[in-house]
N, C-alpha and C. Protein backbone atom coordinates (compact mmCIF):
# COMPACT_ATOMS: atom_id res chain seq x y z
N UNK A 1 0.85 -1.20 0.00
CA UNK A 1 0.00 0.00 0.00
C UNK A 1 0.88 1.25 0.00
N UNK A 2 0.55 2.21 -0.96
CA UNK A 2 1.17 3.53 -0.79
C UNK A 2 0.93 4.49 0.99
N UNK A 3 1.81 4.86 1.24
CA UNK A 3 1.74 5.32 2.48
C UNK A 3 1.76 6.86 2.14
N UNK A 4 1.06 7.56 2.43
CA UNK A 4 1.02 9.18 2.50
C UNK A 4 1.56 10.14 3.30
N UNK A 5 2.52 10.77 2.24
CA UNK A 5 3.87 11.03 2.89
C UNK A 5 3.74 12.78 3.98
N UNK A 6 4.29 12.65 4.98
CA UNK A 6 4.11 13.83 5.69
C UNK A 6 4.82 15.43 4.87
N UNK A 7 4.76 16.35 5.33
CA UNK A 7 4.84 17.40 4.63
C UNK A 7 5.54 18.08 6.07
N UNK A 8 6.79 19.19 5.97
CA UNK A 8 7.60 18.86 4.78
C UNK A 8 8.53 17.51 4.49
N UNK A 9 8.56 16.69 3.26
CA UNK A 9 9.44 16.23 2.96
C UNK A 9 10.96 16.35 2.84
N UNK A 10 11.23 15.15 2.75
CA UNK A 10 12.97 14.33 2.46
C UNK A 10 12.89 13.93 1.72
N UNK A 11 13.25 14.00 0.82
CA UNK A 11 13.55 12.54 0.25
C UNK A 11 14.99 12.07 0.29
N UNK A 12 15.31 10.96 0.06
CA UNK A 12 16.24 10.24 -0.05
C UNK A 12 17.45 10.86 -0.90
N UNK A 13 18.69 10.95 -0.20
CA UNK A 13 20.01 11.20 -0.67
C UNK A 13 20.43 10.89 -1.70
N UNK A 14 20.06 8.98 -1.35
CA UNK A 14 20.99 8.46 -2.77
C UNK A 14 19.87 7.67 -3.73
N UNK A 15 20.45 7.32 -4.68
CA UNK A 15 19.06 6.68 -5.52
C UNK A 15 19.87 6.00 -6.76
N UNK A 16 19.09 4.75 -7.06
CA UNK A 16 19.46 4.15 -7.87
C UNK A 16 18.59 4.30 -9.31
N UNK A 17 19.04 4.29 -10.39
CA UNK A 17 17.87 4.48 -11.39
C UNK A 17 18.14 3.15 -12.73
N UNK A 18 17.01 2.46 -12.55
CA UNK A 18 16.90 1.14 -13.91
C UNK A 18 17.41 1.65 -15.28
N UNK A 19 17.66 1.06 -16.07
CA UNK A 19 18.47 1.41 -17.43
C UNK A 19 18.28 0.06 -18.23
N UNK A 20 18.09 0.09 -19.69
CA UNK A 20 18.23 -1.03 -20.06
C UNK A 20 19.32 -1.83 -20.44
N UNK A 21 20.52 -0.94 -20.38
CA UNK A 21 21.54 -1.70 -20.90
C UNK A 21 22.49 -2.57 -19.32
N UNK A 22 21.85 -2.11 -18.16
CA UNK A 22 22.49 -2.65 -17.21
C UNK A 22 22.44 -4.45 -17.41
N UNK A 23 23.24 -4.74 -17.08
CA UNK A 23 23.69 -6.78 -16.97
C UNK A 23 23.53 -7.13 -15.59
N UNK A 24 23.42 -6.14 -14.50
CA UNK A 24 23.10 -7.26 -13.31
C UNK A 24 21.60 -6.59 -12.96
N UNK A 25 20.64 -7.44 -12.09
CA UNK A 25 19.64 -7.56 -12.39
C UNK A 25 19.59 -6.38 -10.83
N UNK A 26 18.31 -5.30 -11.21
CA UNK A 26 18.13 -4.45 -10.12
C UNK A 26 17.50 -4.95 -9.07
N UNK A 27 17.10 -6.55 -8.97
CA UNK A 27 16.90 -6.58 -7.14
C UNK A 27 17.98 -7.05 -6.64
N UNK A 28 19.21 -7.18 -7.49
CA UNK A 28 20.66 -7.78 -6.95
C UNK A 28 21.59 -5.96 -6.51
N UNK A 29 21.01 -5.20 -7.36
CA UNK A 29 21.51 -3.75 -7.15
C UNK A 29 20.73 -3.14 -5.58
N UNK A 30 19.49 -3.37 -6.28
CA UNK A 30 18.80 -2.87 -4.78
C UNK A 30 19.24 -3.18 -3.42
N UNK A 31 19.94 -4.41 -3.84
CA UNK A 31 20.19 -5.01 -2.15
C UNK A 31 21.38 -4.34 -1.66
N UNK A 32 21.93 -3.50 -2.45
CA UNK A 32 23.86 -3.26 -1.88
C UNK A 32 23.15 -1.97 -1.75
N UNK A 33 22.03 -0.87 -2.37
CA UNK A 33 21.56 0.62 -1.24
C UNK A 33 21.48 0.56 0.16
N UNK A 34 21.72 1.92 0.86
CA UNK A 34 22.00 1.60 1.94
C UNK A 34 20.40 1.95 2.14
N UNK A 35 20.03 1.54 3.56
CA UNK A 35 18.67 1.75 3.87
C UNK A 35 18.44 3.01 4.38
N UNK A 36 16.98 3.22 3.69
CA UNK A 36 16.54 4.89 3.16
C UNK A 36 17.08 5.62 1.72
N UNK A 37 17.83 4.51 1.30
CA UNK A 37 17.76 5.23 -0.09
C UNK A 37 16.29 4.81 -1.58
N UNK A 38 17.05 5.27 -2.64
CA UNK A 38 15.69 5.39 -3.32
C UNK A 38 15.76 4.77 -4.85
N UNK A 39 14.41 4.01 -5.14
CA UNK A 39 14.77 3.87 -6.21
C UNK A 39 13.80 4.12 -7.32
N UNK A 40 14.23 4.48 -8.70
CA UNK A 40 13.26 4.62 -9.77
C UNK A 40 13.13 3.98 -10.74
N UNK A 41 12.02 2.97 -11.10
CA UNK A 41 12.11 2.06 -12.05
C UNK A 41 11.31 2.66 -13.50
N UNK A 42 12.60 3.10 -14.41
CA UNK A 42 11.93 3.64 -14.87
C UNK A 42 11.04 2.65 -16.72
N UNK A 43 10.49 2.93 -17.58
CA UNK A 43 9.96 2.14 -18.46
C UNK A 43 10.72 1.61 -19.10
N UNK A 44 11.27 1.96 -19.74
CA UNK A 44 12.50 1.31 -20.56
C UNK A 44 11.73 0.70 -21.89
N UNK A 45 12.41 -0.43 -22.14
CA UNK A 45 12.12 -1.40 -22.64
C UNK A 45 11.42 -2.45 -22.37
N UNK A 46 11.20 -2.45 -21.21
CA UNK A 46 10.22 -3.57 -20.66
C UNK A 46 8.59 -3.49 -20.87
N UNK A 47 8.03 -4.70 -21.28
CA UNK A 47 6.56 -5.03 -21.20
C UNK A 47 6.02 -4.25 -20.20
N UNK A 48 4.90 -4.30 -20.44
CA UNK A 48 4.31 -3.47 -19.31
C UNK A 48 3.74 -4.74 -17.61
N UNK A 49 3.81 -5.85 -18.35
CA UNK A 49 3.65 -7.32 -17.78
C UNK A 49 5.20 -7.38 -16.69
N UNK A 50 6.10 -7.43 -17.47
CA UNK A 50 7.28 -7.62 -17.09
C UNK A 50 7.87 -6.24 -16.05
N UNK A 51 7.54 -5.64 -16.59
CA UNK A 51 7.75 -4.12 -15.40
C UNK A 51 6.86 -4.16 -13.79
N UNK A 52 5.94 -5.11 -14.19
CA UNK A 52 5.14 -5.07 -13.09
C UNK A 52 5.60 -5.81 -11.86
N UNK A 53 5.86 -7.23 -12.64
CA UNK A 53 6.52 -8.09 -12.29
C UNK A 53 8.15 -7.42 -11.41
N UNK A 54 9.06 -7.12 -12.30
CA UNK A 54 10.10 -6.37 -11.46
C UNK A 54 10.10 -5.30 -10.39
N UNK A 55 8.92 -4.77 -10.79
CA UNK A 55 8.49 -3.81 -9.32
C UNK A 55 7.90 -4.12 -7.94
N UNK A 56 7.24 -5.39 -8.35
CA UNK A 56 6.89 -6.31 -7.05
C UNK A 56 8.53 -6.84 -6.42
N UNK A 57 9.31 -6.82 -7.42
CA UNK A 57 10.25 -7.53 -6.99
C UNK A 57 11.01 -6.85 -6.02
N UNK A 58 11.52 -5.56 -6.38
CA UNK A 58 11.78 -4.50 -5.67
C UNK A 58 11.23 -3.85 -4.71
N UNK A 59 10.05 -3.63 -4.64
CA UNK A 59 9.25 -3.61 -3.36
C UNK A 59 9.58 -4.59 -2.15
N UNK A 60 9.90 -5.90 -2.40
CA UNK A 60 9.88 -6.71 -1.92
C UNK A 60 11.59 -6.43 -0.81
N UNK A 61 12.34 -6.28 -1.82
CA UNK A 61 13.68 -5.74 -1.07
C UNK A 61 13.37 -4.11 -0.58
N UNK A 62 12.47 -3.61 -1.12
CA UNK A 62 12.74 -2.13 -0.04
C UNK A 62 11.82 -2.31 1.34
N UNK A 63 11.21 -3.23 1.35
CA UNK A 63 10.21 -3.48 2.34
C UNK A 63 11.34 -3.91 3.26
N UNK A 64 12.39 -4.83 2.99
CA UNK A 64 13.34 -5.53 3.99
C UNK A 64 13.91 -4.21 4.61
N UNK A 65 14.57 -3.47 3.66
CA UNK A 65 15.45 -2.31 3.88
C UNK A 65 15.38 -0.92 4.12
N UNK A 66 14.20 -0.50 3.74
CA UNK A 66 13.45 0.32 4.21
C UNK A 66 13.86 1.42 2.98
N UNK A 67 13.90 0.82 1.61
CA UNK A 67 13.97 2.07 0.67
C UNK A 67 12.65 2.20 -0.45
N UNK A 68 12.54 3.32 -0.63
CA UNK A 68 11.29 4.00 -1.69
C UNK A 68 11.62 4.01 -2.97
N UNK A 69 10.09 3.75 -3.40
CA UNK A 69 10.18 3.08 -5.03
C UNK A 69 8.72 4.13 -5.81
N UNK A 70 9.56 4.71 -6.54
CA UNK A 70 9.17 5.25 -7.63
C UNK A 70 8.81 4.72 -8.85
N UNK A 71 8.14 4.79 -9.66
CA UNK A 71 8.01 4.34 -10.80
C UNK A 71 7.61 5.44 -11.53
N UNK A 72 8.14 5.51 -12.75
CA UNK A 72 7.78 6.75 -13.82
C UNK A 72 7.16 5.96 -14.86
N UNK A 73 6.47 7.39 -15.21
CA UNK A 73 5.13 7.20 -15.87
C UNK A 73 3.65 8.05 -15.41
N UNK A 74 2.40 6.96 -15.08
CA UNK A 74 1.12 7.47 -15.16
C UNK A 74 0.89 7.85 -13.32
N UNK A 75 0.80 8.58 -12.79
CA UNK A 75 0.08 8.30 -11.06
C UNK A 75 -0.24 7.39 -11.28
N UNK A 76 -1.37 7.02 -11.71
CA UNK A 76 -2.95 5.79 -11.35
C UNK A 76 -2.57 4.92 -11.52
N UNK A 77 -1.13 4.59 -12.28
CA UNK A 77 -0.65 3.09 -12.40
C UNK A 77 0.72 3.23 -11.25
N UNK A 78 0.98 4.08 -10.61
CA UNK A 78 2.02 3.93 -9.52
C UNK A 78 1.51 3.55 -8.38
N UNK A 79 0.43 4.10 -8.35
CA UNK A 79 -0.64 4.39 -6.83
C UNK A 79 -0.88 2.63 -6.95
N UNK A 80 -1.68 2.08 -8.42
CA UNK A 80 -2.78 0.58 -8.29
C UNK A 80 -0.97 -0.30 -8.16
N UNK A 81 -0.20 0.11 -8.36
CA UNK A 81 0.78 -1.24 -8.65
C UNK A 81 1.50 -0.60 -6.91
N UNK A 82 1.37 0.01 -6.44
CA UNK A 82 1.98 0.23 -5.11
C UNK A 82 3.38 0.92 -4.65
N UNK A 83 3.67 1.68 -6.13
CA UNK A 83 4.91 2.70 -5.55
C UNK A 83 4.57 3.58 -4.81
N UNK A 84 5.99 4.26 -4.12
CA UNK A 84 5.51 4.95 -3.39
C UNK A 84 5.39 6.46 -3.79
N UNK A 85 5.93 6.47 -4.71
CA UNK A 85 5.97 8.20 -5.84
C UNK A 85 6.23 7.86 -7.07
N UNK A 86 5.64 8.78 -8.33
CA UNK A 86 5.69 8.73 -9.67
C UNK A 86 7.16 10.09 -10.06
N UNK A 87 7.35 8.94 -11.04
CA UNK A 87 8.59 9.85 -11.74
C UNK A 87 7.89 10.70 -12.78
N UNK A 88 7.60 12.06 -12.83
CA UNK A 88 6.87 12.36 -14.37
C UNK A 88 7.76 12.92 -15.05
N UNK A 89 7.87 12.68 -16.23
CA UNK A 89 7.89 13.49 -17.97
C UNK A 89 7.96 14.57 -17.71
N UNK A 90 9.03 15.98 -18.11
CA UNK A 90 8.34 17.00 -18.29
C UNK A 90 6.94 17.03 -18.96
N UNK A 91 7.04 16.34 -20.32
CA UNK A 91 5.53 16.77 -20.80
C UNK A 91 3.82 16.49 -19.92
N UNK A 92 4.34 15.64 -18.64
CA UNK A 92 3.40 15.15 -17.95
C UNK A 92 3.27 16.04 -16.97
N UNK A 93 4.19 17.25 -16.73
CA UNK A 93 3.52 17.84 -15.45
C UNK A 93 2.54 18.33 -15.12
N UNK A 94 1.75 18.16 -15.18
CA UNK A 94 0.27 18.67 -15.41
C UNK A 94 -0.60 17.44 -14.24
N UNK A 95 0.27 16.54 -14.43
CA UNK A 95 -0.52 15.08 -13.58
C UNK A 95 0.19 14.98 -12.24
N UNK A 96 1.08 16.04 -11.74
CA UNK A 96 1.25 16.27 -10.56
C UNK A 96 0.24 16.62 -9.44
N UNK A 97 -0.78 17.28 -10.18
CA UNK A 97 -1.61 17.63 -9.09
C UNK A 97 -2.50 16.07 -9.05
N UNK A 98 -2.70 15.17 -9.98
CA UNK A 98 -3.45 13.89 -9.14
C UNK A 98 -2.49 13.13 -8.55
N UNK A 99 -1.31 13.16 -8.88
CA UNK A 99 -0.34 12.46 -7.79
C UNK A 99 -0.63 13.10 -6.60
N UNK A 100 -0.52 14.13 -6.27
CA UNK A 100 -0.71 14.48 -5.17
C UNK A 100 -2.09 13.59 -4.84
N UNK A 101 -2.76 14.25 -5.05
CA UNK A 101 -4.42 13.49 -4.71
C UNK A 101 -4.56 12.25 -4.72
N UNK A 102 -3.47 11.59 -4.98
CA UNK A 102 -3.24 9.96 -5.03
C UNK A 102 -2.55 9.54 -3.75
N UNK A 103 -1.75 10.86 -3.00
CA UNK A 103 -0.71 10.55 -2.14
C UNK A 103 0.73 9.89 -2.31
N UNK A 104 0.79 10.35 -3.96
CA UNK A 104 2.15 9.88 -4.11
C UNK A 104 3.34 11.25 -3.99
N UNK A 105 4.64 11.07 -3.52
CA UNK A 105 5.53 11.78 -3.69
C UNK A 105 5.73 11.82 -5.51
N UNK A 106 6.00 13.13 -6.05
CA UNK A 106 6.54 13.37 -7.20
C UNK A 106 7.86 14.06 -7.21
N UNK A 107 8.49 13.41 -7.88
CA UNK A 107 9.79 13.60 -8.70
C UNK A 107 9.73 14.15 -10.21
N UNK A 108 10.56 14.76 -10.96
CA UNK A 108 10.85 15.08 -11.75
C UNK A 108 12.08 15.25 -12.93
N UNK A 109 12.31 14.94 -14.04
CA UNK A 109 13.61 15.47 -14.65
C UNK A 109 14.03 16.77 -15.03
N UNK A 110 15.49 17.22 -15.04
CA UNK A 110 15.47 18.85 -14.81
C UNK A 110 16.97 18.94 -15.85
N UNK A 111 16.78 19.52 -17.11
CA UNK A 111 18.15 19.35 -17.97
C UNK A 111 18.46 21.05 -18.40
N UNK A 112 17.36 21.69 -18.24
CA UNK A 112 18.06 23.24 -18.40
C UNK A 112 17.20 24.19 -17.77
N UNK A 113 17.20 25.17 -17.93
CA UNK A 113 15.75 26.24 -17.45
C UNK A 113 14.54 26.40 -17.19
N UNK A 114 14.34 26.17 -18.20
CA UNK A 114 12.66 25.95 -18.64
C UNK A 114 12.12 24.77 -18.29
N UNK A 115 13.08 23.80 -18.02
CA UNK A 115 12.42 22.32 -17.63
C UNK A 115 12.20 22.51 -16.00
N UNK A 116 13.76 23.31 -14.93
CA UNK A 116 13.88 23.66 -14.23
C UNK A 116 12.30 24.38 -13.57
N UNK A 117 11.87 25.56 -14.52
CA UNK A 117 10.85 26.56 -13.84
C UNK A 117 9.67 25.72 -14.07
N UNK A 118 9.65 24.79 -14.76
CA UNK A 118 8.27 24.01 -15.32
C UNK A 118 8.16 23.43 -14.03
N UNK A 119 9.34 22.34 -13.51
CA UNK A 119 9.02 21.61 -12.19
C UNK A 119 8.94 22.45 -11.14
N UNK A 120 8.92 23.62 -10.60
CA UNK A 120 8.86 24.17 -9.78
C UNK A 120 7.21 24.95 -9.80
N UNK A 121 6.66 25.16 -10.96
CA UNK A 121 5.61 25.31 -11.07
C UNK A 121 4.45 24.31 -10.88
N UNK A 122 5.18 23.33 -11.24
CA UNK A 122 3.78 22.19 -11.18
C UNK A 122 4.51 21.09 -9.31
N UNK A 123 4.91 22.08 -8.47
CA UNK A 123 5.30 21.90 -7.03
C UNK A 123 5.84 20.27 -7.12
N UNK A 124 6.46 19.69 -8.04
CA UNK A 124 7.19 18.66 -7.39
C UNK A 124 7.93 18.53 -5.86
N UNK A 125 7.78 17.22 -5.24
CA UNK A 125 8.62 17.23 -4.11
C UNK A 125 10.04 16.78 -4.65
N UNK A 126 10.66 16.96 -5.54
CA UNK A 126 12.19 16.74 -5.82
C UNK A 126 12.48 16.97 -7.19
N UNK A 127 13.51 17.40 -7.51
CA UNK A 127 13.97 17.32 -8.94
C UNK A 127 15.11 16.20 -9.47
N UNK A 128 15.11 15.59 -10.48
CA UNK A 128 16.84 15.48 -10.74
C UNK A 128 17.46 15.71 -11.75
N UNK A 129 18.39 16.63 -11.69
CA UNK A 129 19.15 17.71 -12.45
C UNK A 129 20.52 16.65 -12.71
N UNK A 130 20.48 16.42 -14.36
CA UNK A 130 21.45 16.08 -15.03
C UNK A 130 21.70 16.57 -16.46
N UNK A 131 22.83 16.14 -17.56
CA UNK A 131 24.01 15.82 -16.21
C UNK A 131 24.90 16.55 -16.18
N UNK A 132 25.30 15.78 -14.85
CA UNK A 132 26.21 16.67 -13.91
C UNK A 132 27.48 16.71 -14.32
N UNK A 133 28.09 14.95 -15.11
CA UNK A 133 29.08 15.01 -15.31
C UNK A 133 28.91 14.01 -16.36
N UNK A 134 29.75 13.43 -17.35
CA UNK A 134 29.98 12.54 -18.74
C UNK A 134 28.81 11.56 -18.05
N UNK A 135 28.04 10.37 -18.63
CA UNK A 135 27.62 10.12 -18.43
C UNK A 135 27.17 8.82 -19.47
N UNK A 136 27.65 7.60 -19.53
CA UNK A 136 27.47 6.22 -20.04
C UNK A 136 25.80 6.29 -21.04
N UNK A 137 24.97 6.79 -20.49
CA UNK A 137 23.36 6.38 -20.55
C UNK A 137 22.94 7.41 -21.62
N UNK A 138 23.57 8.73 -21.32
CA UNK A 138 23.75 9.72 -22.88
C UNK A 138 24.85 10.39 -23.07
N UNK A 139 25.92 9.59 -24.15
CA UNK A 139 27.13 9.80 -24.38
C UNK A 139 27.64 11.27 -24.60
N UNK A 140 26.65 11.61 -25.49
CA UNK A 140 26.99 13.06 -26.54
C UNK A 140 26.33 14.24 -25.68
N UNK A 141 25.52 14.05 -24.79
CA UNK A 141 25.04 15.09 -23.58
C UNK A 141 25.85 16.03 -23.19
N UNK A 142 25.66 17.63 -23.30
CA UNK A 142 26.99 18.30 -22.82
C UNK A 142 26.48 18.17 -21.10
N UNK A 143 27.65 18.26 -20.75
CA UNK A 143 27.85 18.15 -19.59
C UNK A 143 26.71 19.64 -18.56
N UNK A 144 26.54 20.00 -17.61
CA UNK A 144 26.03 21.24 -16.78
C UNK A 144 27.08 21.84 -16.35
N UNK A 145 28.37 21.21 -15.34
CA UNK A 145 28.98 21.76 -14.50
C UNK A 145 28.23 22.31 -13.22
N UNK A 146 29.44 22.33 -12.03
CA UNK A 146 28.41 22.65 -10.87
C UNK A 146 27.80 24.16 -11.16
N UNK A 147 28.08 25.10 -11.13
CA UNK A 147 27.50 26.68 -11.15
C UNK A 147 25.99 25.87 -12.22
N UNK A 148 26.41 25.59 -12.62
CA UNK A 148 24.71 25.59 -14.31
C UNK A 148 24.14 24.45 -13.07
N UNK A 149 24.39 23.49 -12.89
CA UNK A 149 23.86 22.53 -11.63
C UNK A 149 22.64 23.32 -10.74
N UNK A 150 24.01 24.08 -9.75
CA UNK A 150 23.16 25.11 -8.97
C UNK A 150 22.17 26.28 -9.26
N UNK A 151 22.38 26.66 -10.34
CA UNK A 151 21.47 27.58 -10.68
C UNK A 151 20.37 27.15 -11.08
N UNK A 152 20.46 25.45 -11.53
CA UNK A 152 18.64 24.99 -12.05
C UNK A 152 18.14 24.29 -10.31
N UNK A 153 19.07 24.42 -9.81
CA UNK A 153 18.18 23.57 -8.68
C UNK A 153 17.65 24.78 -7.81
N UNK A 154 18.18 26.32 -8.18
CA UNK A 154 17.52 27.33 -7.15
C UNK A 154 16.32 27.49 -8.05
N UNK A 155 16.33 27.42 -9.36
CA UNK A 155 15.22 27.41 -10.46
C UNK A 155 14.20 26.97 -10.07
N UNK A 156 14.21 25.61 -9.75
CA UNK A 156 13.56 24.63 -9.48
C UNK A 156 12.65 25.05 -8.09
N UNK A 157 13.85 25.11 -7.34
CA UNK A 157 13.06 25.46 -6.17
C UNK A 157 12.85 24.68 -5.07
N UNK A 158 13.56 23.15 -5.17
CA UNK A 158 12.83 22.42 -4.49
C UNK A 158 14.14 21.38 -4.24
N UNK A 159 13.83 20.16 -3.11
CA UNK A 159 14.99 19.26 -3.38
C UNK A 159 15.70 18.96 -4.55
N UNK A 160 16.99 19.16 -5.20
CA UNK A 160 17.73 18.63 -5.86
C UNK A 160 18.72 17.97 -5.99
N UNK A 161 18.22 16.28 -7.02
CA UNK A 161 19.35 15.13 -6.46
C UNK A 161 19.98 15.56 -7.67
N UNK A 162 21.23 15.26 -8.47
CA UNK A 162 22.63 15.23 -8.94
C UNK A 162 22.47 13.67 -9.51
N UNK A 163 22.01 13.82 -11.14
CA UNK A 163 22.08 12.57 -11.53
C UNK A 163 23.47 12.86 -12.48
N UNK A 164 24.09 11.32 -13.51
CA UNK A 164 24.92 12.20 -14.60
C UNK A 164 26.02 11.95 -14.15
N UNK A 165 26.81 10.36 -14.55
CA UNK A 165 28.12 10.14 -13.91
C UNK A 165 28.22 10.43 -12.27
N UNK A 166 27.57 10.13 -11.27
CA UNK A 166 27.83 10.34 -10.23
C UNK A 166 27.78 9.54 -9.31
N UNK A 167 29.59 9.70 -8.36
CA UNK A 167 29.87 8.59 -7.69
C UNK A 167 29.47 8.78 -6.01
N UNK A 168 29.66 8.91 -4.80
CA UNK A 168 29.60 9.44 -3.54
C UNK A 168 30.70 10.52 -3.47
N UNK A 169 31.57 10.03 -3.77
CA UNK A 169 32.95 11.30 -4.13
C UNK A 169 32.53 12.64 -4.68
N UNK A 170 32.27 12.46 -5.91
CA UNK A 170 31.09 14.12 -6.56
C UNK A 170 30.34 14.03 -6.07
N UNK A 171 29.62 13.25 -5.26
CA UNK A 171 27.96 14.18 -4.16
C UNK A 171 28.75 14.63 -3.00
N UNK A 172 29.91 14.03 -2.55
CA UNK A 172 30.73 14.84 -1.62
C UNK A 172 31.36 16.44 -1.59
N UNK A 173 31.47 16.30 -3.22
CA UNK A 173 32.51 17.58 -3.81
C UNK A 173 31.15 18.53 -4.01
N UNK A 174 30.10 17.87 -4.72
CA UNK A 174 29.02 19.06 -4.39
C UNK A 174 28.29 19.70 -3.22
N UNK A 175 28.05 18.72 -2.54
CA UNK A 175 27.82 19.05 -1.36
C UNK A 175 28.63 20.11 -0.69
N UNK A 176 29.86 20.16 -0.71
CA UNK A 176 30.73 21.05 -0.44
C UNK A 176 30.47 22.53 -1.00
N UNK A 177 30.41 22.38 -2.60
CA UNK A 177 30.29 23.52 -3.13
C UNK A 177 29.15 24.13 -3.06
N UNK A 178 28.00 23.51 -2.76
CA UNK A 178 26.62 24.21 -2.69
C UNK A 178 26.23 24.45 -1.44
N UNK A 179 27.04 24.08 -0.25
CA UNK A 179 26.99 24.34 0.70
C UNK A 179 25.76 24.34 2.20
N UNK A 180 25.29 22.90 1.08
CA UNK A 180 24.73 21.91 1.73
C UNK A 180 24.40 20.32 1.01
N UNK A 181 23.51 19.34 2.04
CA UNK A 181 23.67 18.08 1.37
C UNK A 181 23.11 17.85 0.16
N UNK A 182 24.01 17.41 -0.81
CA UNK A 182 23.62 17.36 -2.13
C UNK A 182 23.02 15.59 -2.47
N UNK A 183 22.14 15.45 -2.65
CA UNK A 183 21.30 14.44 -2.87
C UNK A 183 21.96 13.85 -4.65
N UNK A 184 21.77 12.19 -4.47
CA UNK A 184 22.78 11.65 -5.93
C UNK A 184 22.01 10.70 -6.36
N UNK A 185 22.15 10.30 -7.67
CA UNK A 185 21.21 9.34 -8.22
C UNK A 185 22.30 8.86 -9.14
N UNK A 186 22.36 7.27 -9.21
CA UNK A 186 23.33 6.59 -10.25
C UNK A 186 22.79 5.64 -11.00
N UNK A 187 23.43 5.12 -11.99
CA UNK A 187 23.33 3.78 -12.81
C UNK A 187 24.55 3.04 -12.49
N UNK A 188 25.36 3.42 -13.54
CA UNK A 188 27.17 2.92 -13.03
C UNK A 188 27.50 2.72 -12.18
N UNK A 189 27.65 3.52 -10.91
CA UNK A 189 28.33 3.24 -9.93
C UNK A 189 27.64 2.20 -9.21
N UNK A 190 26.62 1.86 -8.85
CA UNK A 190 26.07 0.84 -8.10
C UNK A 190 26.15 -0.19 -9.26
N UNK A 191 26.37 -0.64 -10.26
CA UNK A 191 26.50 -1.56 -11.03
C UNK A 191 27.89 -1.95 -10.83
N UNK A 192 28.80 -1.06 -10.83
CA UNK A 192 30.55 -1.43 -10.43
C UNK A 192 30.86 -1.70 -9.09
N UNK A 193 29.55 -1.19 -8.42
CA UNK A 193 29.73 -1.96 -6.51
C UNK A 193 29.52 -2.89 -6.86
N UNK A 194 28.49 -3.59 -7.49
CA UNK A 194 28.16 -4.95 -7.20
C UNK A 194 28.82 -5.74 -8.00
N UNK A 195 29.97 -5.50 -9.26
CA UNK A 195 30.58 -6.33 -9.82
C UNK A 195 31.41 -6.15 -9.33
N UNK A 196 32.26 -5.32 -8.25
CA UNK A 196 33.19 -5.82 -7.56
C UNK A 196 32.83 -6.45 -6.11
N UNK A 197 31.82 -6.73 -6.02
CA UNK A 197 31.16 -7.09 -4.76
C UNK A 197 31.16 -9.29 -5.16
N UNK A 198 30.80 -9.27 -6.71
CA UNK A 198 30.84 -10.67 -7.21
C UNK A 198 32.41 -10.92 -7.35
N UNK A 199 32.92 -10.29 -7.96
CA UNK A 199 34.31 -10.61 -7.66
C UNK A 199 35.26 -11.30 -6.92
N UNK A 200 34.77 -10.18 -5.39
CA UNK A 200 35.30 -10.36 -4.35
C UNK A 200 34.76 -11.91 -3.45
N UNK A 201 33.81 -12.06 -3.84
CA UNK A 201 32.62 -13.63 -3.59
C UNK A 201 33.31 -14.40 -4.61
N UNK A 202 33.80 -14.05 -5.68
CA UNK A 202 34.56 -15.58 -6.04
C UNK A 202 35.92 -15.88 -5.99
N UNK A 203 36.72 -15.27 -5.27
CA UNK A 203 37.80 -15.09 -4.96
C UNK A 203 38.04 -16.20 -3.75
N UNK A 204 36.81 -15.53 -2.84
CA UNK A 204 36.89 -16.01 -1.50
C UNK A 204 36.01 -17.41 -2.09
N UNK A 205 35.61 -17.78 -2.72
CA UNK A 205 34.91 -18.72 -2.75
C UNK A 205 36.14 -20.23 -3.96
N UNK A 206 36.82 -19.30 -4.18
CA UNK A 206 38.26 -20.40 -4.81
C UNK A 206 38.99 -21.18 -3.68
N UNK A 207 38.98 -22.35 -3.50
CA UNK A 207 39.67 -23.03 -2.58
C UNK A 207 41.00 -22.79 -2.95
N UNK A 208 42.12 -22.05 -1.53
CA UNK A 208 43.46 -22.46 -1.45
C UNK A 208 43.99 -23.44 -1.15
């Protein structure tokens, strides 16, 4: 069941986000977040059968661990399938106000200005502003830099996580520079924890 979130909000620091080209499977990712972080499953390529399916799955590990699950896309299908907030589309902000009325937390994507003042208008509880830095998932993307960073997240108006090549090290270095806690969202890096996490399990698992 969606739980209805108190006001004012947190959200979560760190966050993991689905991709289709990832190779290890996200309830094997989910399990190495630390608890209270966040995750967003977003459409991809997947069936709409098969997405459903993986979101039960994930639920299932944030229930152990105590982390929040987003799904992007429609409210009415986040709310009936049991996330706990919808990721919207810029072109969807408009369906913020029935998320709300659904009791879901909303999130948003934030890549320059105008996307920036759009989410701040249609009162998202978070943004995420990428990218921040080179970034695997869109190669040819120019980069923001921190100053262009900070200036869409005062835009915005509202929590801003730091998606876009980002490891704990750059949410450290931003955090610094913005001169408070800077909230992070990855693909890569939690994919390279956990392949050095298998690694390290078959190492120890080679008889000397």
């Amino acid at each position: 069941m969606v739980r209805r979130h108190p006001l004012p909000l947190r959200l979560p620091d760190q966050w993991l986000f689905s991709d289709d080209r990832l190779t290890i499977g996200m309830a094997e990712l989910a399990a190495l977040l630390p608890p209270g972080s966040g995750i967003v499953l977003r459409q991809g390529m997947l069936a709409k059968a098969a997405r459903w399916r993986m979101l039960r799955r994930l639920i299932r590990v944030a229930r152990r661990r105590g982390l929040t699950i987003f799904l992007a896309g429609r409210p009415d299908l986040a709310r009936r399938w049991g996330a706990d907030g919808v990721h919207l589309r810029q072109h969807d902000a408009a369906r913020a106000v029935q998320a709300r009325r659904l009791g879901l937390i909303v999130t948003m994507p934030v890549h320059d200005a105008r996307e920036a003042r759009q989410a701040g208008r249609a009162g998202v509880d978070g943004v995420f502003i990428s990218p921040l830095y080179p970034t695997r998932s869109h190669p040819d993307a120019p980069t923001l830099g921190m100053t262009t960073w900070m200036r869409l997240a005062r835009l915005a108006g509202t929590q801003a996580i730091a998606l876009g090549g980002m490891t704990a090290t750059r949410a450290r270095k931003l955090s610094r520079a913005s001169g408070k806690q800077a909230g992070w969202a990855a693909i890569d890096a939690w994919e390279e924890k956990a392949t050095k996490r298998r690694t390290r399990q078959k190492r120890k698992a080679v008889p000397t």
